[in-house]
C-alpha atoms as a PDB file:
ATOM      1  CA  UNK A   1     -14.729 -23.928   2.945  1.00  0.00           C
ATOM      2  CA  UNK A   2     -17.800 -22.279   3.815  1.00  0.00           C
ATOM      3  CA  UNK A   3     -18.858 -20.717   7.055  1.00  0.00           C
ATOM      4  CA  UNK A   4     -21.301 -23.500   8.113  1.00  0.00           C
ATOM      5  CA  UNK A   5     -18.602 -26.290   7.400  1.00  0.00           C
ATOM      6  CA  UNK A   6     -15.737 -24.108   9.028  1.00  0.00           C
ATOM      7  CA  UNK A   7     -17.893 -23.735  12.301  1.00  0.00           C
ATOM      8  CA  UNK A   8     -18.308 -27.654  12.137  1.00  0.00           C
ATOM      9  CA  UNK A   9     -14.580 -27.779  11.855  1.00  0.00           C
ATOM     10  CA  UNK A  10     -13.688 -25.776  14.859  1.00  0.00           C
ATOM     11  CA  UNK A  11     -15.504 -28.012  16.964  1.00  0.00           C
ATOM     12  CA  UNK A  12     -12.796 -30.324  16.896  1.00  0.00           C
ATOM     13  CA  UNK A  13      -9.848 -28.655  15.420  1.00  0.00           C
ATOM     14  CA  UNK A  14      -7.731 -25.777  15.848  1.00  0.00           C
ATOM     15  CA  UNK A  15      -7.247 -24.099  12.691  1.00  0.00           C
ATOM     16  CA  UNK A  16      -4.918 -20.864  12.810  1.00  0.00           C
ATOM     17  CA  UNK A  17      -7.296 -18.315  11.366  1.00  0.00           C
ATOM     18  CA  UNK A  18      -5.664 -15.817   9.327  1.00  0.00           C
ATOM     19  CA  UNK A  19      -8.066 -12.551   9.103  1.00  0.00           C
ATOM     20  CA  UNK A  20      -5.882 -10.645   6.167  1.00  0.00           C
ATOM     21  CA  UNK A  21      -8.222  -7.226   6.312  1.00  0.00           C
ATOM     22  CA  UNK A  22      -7.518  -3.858   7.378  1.00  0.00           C
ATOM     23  CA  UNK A  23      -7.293  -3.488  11.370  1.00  0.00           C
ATOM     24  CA  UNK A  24     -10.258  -1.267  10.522  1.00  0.00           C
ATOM     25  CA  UNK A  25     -12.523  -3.647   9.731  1.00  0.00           C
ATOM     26  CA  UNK A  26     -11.211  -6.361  11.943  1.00  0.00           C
ATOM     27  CA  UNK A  27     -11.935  -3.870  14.622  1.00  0.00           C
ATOM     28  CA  UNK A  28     -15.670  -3.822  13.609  1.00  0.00           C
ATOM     29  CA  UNK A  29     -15.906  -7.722  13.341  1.00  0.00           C
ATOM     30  CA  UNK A  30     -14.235 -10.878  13.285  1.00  0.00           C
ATOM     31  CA  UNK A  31     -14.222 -14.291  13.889  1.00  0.00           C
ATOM     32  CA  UNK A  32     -13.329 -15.176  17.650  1.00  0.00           C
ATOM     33  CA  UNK A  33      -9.440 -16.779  17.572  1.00  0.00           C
ATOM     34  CA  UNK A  34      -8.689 -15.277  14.403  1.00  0.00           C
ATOM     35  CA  UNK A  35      -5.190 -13.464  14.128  1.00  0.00           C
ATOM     36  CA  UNK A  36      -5.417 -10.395  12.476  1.00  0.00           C
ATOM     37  CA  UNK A  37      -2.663  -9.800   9.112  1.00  0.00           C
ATOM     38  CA  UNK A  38      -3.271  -7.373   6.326  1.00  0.00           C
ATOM     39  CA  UNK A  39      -2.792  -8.327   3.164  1.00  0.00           C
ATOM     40  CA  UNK A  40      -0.629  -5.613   2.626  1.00  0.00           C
ATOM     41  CA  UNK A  41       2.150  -7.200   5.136  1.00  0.00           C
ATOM     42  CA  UNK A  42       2.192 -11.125   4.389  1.00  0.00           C
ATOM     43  CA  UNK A  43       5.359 -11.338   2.311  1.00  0.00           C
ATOM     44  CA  UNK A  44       7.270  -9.538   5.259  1.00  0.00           C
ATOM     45  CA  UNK A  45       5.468 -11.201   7.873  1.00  0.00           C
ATOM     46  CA  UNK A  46       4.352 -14.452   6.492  1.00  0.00           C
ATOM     47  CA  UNK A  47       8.063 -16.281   8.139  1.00  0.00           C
ATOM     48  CA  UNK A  48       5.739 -16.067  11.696  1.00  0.00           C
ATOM     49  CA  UNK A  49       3.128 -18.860  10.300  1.00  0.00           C
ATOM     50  CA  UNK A  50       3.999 -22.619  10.430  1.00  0.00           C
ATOM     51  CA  UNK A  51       3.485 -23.648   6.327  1.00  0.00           C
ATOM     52  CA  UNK A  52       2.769 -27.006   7.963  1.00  0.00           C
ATOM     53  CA  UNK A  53      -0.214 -26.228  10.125  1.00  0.00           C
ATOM     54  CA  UNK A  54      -3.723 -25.713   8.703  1.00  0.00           C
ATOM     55  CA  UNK A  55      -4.226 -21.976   8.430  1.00  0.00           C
ATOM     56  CA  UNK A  56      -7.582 -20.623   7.725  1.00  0.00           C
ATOM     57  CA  UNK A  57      -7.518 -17.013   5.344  1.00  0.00           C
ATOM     58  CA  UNK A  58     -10.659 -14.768   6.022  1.00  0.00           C
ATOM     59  CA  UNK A  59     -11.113 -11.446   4.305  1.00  0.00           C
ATOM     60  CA  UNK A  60     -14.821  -9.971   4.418  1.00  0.00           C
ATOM     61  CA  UNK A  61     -16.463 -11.745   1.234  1.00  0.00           C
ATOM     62  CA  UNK A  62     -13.506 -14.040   0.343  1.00  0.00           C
ATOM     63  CA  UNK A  63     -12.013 -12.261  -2.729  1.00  0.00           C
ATOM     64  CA  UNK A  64      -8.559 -10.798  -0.777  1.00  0.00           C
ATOM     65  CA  UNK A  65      -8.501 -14.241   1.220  1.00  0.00           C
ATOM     66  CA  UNK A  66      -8.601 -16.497  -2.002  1.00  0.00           C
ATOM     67  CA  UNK A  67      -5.694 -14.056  -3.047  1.00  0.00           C
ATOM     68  CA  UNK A  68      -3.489 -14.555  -0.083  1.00  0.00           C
ATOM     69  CA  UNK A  69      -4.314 -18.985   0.066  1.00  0.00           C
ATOM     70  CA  UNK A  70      -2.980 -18.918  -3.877  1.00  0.00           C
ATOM     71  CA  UNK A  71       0.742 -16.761  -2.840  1.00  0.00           C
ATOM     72  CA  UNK A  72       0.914 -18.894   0.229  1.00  0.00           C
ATOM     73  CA  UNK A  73       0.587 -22.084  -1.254  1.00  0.00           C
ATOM     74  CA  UNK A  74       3.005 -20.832  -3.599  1.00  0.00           C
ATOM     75  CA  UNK A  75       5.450 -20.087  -0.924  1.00  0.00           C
ATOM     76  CA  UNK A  76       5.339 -24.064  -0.027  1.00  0.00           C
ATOM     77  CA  UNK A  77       2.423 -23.922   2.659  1.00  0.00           C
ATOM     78  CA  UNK A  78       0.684 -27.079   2.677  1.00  0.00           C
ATOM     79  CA  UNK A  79      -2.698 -27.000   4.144  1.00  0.00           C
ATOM     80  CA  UNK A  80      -4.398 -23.304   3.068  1.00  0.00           C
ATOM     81  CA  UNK A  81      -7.889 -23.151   3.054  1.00  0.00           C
ATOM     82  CA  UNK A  82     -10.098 -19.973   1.820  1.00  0.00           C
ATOM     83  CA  UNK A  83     -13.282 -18.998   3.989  1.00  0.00           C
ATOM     84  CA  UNK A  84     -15.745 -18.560   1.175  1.00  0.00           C
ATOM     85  CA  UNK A  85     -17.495 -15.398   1.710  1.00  0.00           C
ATOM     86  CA  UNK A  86     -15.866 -14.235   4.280  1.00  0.00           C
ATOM     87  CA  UNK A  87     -16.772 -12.506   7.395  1.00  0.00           C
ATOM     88  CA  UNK A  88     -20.097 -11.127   5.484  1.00  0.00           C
ATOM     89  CA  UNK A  89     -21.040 -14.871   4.654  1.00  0.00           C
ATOM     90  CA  UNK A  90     -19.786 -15.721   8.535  1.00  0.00           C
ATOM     91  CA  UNK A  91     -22.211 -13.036   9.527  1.00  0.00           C
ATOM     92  CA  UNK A  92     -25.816 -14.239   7.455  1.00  0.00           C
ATOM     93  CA  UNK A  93     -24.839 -17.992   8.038  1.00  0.00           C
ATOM     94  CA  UNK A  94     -23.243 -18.788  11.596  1.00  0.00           C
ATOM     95  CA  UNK A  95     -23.475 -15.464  13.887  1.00  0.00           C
ATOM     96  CA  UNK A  96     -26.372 -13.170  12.338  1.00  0.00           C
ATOM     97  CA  UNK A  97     -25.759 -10.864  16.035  1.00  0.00           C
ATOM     98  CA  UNK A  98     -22.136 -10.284  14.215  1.00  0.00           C
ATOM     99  CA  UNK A  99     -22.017  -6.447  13.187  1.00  0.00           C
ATOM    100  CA  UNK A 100     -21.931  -5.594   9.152  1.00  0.00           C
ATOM    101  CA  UNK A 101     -20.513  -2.879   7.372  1.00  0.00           C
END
């Protein structure tokens, strides 16, 4: 999904939104409601997230996202979709005041 279409989706859903990056960089920027969850600690922490409910994954262009969707959907979620581009594409395309690194 891309950052335009997900910001048409939040209007009238309520996606969880998985932001896999370091705290690091979620401390610098991130998408308002997204839950913060390294990479690094889904397979341990993953058993907190409803497979059933449409989860979001957000990395910061897309690549460490797409990784997590794939071993989620693997581990029998249903409804994964991959913010394409990440927060970087989040920041040129929906919130340009959003702070890069």
């Amino acid at each position: 999904m891309t950052p335009r279409e997900l910001a048409d989706h939040l209007r009238e859903n309520q996606p969880v939104l998985l932001d896999v990056r370091e705290p690091w960089e979620f401390n610098i920027r991130h998408i308002e409601g997204s839950r913060l969850l390294p990479m690094g600690e889904i397979q341990q922490r993953m058993r907190h997230l409803d497979p059933d409910f449409e989860t979001v994954v957000i990395c910061h262009h897309g690549i460490r996202s797409r990784q997590v969707g794939m071993y989620l959907e693997y581990q029998g979620f249903n409804n994964v979709i991959n913010l394409v581009g990440g927060v970087e594409a989040w920041a040129r395309e929906v919130d340009p005041h959003m702070a890069t690194y």
